[in-house]
C-alpha atoms as a PDB file:
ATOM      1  CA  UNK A   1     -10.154 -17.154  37.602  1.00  0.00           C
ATOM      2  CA  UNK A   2      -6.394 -15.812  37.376  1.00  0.00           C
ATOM      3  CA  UNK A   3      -5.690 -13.034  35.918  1.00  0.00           C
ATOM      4  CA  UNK A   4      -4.644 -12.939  31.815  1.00  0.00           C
ATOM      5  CA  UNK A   5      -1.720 -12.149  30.617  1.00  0.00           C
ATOM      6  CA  UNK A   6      -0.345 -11.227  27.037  1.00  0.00           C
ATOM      7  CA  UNK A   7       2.597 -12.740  25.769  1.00  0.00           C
ATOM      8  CA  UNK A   8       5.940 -10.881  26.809  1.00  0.00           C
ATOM      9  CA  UNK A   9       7.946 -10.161  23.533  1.00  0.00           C
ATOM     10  CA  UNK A  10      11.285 -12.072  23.008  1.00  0.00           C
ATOM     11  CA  UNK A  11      12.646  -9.288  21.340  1.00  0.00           C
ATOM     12  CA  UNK A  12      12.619  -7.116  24.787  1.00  0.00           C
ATOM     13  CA  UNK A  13      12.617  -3.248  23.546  1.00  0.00           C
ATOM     14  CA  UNK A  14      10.858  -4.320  20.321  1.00  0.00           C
ATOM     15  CA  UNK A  15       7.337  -5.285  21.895  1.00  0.00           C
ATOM     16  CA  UNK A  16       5.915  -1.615  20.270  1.00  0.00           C
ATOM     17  CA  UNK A  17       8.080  -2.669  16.985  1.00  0.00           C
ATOM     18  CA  UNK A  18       8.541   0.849  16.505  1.00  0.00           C
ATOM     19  CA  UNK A  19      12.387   0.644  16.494  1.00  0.00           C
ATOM     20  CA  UNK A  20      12.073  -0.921  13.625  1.00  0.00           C
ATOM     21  CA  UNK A  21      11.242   1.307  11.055  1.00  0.00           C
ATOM     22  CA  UNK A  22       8.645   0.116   8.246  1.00  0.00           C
ATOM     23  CA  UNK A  23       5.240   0.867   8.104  1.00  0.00           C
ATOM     24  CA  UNK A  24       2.073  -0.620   9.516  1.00  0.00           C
ATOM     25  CA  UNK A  25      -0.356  -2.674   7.885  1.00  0.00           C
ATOM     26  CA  UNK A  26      -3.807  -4.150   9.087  1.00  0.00           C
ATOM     27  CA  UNK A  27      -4.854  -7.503   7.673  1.00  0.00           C
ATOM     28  CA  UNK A  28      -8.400  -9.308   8.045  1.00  0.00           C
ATOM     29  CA  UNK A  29      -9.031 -12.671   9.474  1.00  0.00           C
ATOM     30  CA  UNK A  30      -8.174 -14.967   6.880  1.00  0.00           C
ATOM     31  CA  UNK A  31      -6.380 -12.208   4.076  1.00  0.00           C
ATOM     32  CA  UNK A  32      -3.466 -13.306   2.590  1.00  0.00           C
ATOM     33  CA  UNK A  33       0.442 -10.986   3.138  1.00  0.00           C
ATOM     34  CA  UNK A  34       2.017 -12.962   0.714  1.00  0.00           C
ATOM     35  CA  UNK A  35       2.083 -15.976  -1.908  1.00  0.00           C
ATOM     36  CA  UNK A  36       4.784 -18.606  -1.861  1.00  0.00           C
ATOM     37  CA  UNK A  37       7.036 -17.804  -4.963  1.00  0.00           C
ATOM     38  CA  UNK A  38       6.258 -14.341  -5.007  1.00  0.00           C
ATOM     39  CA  UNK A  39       9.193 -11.624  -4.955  1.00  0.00           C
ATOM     40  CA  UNK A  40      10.934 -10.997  -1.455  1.00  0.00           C
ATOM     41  CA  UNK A  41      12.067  -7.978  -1.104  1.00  0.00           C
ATOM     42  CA  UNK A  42      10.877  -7.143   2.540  1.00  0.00           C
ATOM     43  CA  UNK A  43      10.408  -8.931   5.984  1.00  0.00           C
ATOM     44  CA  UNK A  44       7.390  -8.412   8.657  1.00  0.00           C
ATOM     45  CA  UNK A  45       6.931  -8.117  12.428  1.00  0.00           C
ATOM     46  CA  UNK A  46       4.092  -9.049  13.524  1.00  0.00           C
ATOM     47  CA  UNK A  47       2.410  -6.232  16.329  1.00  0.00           C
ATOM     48  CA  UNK A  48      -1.195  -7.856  17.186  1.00  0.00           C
ATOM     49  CA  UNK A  49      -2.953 -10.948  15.878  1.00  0.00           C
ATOM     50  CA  UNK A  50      -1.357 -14.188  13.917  1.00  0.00           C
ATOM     51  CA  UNK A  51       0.127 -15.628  11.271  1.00  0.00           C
ATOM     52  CA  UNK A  52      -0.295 -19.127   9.586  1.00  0.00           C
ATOM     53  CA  UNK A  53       2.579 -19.372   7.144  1.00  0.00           C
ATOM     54  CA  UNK A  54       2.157 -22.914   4.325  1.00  0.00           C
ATOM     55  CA  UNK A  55       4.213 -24.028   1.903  1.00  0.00           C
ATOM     56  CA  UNK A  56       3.198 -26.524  -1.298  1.00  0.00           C
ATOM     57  CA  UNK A  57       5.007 -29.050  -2.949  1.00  0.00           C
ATOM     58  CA  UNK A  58       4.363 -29.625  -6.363  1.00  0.00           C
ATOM     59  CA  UNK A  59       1.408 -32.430  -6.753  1.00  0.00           C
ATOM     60  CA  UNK A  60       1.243 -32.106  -3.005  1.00  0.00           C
ATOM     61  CA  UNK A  61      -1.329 -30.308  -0.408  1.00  0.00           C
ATOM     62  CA  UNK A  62      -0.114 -27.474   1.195  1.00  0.00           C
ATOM     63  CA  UNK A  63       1.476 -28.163   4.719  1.00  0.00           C
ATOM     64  CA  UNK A  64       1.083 -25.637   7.566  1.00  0.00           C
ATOM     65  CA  UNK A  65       4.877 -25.016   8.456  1.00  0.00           C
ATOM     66  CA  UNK A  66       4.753 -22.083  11.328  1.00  0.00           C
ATOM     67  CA  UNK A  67       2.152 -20.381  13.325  1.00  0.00           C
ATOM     68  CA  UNK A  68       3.600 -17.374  14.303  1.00  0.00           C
ATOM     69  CA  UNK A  69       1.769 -14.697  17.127  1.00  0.00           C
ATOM     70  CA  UNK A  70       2.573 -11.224  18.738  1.00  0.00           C
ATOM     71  CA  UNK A  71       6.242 -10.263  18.588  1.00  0.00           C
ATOM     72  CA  UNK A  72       7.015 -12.601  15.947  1.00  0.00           C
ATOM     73  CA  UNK A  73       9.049 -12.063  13.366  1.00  0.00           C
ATOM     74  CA  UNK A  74       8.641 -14.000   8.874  1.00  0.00           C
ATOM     75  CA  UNK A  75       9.608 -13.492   5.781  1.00  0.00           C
ATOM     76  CA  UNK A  76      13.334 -13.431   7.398  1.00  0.00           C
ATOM     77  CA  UNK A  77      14.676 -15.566   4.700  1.00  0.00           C
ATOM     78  CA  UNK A  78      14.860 -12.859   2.292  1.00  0.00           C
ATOM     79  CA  UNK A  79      17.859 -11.820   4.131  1.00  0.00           C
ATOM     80  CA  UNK A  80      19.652 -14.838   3.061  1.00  0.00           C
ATOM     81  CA  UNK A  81      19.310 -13.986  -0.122  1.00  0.00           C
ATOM     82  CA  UNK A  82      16.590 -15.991  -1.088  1.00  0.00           C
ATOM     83  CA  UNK A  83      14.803 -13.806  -3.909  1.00  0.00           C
ATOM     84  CA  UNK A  84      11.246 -15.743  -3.555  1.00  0.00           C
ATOM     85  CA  UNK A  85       9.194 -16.335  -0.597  1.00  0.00           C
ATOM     86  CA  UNK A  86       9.333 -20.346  -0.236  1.00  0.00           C
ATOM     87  CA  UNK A  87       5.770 -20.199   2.104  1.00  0.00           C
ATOM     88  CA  UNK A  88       2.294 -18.614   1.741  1.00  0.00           C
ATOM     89  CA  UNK A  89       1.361 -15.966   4.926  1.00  0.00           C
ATOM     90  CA  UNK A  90      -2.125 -15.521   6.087  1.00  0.00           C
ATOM     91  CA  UNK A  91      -3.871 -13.950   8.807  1.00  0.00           C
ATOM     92  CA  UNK A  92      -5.068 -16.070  11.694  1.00  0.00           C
ATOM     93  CA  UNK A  93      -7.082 -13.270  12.871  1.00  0.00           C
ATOM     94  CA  UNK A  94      -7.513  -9.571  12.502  1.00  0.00           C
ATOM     95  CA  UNK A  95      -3.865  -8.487  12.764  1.00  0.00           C
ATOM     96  CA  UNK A  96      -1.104  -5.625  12.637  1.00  0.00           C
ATOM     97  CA  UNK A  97       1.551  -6.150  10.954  1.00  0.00           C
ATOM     98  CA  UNK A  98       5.182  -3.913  10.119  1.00  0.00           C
ATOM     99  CA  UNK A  99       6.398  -4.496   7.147  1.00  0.00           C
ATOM    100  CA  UNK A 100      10.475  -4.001   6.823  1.00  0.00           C
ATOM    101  CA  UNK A 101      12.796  -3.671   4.080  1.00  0.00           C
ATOM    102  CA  UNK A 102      15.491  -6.199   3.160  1.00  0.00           C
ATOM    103  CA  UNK A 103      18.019  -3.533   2.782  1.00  0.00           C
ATOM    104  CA  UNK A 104      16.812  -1.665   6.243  1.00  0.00           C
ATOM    105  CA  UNK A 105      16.822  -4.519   8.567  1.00  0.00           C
ATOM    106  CA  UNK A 106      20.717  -5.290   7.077  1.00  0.00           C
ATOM    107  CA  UNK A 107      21.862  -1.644   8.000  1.00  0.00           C
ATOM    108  CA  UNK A 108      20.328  -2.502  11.640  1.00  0.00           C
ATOM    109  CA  UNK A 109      22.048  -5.990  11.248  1.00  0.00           C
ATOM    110  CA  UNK A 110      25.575  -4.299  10.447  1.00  0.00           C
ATOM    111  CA  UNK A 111      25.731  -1.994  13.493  1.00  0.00           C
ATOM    112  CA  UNK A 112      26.865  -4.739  16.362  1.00  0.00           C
ATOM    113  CA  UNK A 113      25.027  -3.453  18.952  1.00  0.00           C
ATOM    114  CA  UNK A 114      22.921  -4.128  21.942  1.00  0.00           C
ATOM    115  CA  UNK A 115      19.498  -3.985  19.053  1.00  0.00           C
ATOM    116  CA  UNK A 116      21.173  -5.899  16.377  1.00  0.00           C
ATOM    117  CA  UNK A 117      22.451  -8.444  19.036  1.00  0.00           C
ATOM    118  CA  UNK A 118      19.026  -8.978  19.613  1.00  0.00           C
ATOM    119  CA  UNK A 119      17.624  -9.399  16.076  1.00  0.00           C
ATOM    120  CA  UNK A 120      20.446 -12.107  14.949  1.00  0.00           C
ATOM    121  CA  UNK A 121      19.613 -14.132  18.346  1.00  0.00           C
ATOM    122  CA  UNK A 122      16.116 -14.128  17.457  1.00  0.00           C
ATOM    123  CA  UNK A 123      16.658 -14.694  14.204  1.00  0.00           C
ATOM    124  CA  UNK A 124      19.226 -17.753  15.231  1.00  0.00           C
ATOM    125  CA  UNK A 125      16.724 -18.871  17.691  1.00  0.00           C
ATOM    126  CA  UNK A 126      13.578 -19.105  14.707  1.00  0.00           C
ATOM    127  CA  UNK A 127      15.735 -21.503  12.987  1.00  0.00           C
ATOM    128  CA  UNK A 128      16.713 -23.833  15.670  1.00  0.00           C
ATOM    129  CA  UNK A 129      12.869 -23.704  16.600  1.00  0.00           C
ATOM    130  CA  UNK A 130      12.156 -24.779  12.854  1.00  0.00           C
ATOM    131  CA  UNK A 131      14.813 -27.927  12.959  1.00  0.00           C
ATOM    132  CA  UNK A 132      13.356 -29.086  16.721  1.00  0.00           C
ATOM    133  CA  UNK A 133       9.670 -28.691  15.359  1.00  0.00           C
ATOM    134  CA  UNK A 134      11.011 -31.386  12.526  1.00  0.00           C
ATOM    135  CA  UNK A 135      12.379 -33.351  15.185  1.00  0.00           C
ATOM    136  CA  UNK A 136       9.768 -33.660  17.349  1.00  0.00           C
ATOM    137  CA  UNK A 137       7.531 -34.284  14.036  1.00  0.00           C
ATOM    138  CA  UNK A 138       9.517 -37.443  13.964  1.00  0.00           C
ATOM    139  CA  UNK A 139       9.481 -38.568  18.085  1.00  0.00           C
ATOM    140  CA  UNK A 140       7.182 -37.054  19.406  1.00  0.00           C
ATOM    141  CA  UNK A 141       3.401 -38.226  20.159  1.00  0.00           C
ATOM    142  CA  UNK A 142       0.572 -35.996  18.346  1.00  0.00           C
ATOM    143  CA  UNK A 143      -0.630 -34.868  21.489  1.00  0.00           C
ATOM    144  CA  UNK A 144       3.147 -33.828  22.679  1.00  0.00           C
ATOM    145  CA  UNK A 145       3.360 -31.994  19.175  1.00  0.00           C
ATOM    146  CA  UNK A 146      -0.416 -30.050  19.567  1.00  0.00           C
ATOM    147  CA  UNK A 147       1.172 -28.982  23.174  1.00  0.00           C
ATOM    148  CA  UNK A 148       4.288 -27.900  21.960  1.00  0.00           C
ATOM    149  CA  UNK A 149       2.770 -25.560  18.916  1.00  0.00           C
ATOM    150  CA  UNK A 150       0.828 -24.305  21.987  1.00  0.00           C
ATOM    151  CA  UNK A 151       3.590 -23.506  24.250  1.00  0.00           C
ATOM    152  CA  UNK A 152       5.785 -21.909  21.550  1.00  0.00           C
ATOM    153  CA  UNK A 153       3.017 -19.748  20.257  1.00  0.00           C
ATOM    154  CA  UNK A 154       2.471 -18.663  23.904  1.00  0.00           C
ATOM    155  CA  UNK A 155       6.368 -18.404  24.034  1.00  0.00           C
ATOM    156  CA  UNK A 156       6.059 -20.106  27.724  1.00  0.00           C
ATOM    157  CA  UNK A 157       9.142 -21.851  28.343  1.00  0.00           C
ATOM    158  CA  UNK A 158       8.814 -22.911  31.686  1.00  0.00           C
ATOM    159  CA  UNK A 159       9.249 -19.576  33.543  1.00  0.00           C
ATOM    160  CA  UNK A 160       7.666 -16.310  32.959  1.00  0.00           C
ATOM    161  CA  UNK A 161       3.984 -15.469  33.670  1.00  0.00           C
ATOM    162  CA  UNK A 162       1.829 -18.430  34.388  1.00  0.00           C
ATOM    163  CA  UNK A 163      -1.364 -18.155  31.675  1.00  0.00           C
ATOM    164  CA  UNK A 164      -0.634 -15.937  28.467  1.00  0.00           C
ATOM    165  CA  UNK A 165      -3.580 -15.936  26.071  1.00  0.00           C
ATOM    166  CA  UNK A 166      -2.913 -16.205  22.677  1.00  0.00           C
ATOM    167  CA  UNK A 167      -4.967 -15.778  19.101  1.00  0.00           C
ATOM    168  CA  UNK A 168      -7.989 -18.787  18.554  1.00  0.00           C
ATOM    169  CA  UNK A 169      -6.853 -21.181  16.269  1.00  0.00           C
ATOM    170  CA  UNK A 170      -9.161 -23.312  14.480  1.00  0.00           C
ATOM    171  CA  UNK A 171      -8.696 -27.090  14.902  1.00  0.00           C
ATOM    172  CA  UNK A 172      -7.940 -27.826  11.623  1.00  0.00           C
ATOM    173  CA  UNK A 173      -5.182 -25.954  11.180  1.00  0.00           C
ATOM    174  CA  UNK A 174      -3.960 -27.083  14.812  1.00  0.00           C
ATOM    175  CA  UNK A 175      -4.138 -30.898  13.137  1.00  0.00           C
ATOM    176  CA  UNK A 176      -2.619 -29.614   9.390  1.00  0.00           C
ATOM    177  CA  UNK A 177       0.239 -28.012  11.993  1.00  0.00           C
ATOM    178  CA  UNK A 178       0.841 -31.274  14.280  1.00  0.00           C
ATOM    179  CA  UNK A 179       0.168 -33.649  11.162  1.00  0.00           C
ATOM    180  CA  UNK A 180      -2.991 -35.073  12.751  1.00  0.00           C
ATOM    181  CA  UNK A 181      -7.092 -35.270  12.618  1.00  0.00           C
ATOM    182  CA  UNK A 182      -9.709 -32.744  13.382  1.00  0.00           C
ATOM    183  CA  UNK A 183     -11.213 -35.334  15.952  1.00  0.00           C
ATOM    184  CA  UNK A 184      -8.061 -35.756  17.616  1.00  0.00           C
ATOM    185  CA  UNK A 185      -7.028 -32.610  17.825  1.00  0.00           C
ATOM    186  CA  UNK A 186     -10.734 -32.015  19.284  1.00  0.00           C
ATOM    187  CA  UNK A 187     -10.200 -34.992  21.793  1.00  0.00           C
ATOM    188  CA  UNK A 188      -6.361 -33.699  22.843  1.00  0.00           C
ATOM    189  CA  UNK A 189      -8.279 -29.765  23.478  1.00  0.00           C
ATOM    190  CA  UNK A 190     -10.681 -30.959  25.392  1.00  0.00           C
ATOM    191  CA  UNK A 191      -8.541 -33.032  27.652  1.00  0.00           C
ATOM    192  CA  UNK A 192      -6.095 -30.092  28.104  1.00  0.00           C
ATOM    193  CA  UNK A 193      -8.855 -28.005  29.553  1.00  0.00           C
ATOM    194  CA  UNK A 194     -10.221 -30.691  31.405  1.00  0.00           C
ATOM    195  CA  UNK A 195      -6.883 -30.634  33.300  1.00  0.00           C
ATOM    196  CA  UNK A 196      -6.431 -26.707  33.577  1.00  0.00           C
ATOM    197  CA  UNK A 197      -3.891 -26.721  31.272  1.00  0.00           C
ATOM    198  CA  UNK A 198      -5.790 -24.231  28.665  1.00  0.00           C
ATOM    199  CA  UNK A 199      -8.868 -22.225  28.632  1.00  0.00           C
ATOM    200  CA  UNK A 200     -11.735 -20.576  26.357  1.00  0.00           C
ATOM    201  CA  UNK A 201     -12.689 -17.371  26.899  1.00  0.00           C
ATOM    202  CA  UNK A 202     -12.908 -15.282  24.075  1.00  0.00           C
ATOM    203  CA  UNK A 203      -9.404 -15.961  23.158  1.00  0.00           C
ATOM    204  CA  UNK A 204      -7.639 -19.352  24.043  1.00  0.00           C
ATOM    205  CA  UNK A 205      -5.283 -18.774  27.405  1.00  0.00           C
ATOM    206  CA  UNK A 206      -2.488 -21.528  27.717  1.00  0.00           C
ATOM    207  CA  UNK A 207      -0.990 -22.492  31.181  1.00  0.00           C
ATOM    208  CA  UNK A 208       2.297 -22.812  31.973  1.00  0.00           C
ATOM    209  CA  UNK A 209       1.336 -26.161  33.306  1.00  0.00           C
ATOM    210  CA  UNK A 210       0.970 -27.727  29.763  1.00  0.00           C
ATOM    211  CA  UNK A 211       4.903 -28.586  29.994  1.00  0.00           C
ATOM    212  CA  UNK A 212       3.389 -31.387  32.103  1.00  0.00           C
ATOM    213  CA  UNK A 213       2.398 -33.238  28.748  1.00  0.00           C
ATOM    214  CA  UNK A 214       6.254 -32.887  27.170  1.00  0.00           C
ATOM    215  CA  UNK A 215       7.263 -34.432  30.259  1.00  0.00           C
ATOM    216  CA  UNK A 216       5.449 -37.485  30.173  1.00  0.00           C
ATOM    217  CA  UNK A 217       7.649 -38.933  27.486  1.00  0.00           C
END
């Protein structure tokens, strides 16, 4: 069996999160960070675990809209200036989690240099991710989708290390996420690790070779 590895940050120096600033919190499986419409005075990095973030219409379910994993970074919009958070955050799993001020993360932003380079092409990257995961919502098969939210949890992008493991995710949320079933998300899983592209054990380990499904198009 090859050998596991975890996920590289994107954020290079900030895989610790340390540079930061902020403080620390722990968060159980399931617990919520935050409720859509409540006040947003602070951002989050996430150091260990996941984070399902859903937002609600009115007279409409919620709809999973991210699932974020280590070195990830939500709650950004409050530096936009929006004053509530528009999405709910919960846990995925037992999880660590730096919380950052609005006002702190701006000072960093202000400085122009090599760190807060970094932090506005991240933060530039999260929302082109957002606009191509509504794209491919729109042309994409569900199985292409459930491989993609794979891959970009895993942050594989063709290069790097070859298997990354990455938090369990229930099914159901994987379907809520792709806009699916449970059954075919279950029937899409199992023919992924039928093929070696992902694997169960303990935690779920995704292989670079899952690009192999965005291909077939």
């Amino acid at each position: 069996m090859k050998r596991r590895k975890q996920r590289g940050s994107p954020l290079g120096g900030f895989s610790s999160g340390a540079s930061l600033g902020g403080k620390v919190a722990h968060y159980r499986d399931k617990q919520n960070i935050y409720k859509q419409g409540a006040p947003a005075y602070t951002l989050f990095y996430i150091q260990e675990g996941g984070v399902r973030l859903t937002t609600r219409m009115k007279h409409q379910p919620s709809a999973v809209t991210a699932i974020l994993g280590a070195h990830d970074f939500f709650g950004e919009l409050c530096l936009a200036g929006y004053p509530l958070r528009v999405s709910t955050a919960v846990a995925l799993t037992a999880s660590s989690i730096r919380t950052i001020k609005k006002q702190k993360m701006l000072q960093m932003l202000r400085k122009k240099n090599k760190t807060s380079n970094s932090l506005v092409a991240y933060l530039l990257s999260s929302v082109k991710n957002y606009q191509d995961h509504v794209a491919h919502l729109l042309t994409s098969s569900a199985e292409q989708r459930l491989a993609r939210v794979l891959l970009r949890l895993a942050h594989l992008n063709g290069k790097g290390p070859a298997v990354v493991e990455i938090p369990p995710l229930s099914h159901q949320v994987l379907a809520e996420m792709v806009g699916t079933t449970r059954p075919r998300v279950n029937l899409f899983m199992n023919r992924f690790r039928k093929k070696g592209f992902i694997n169960y054990d303990g935690g779920l380990e995704v292989h670079r070779s899952l690009w192999k499904v965005l291909r077939n198009r």
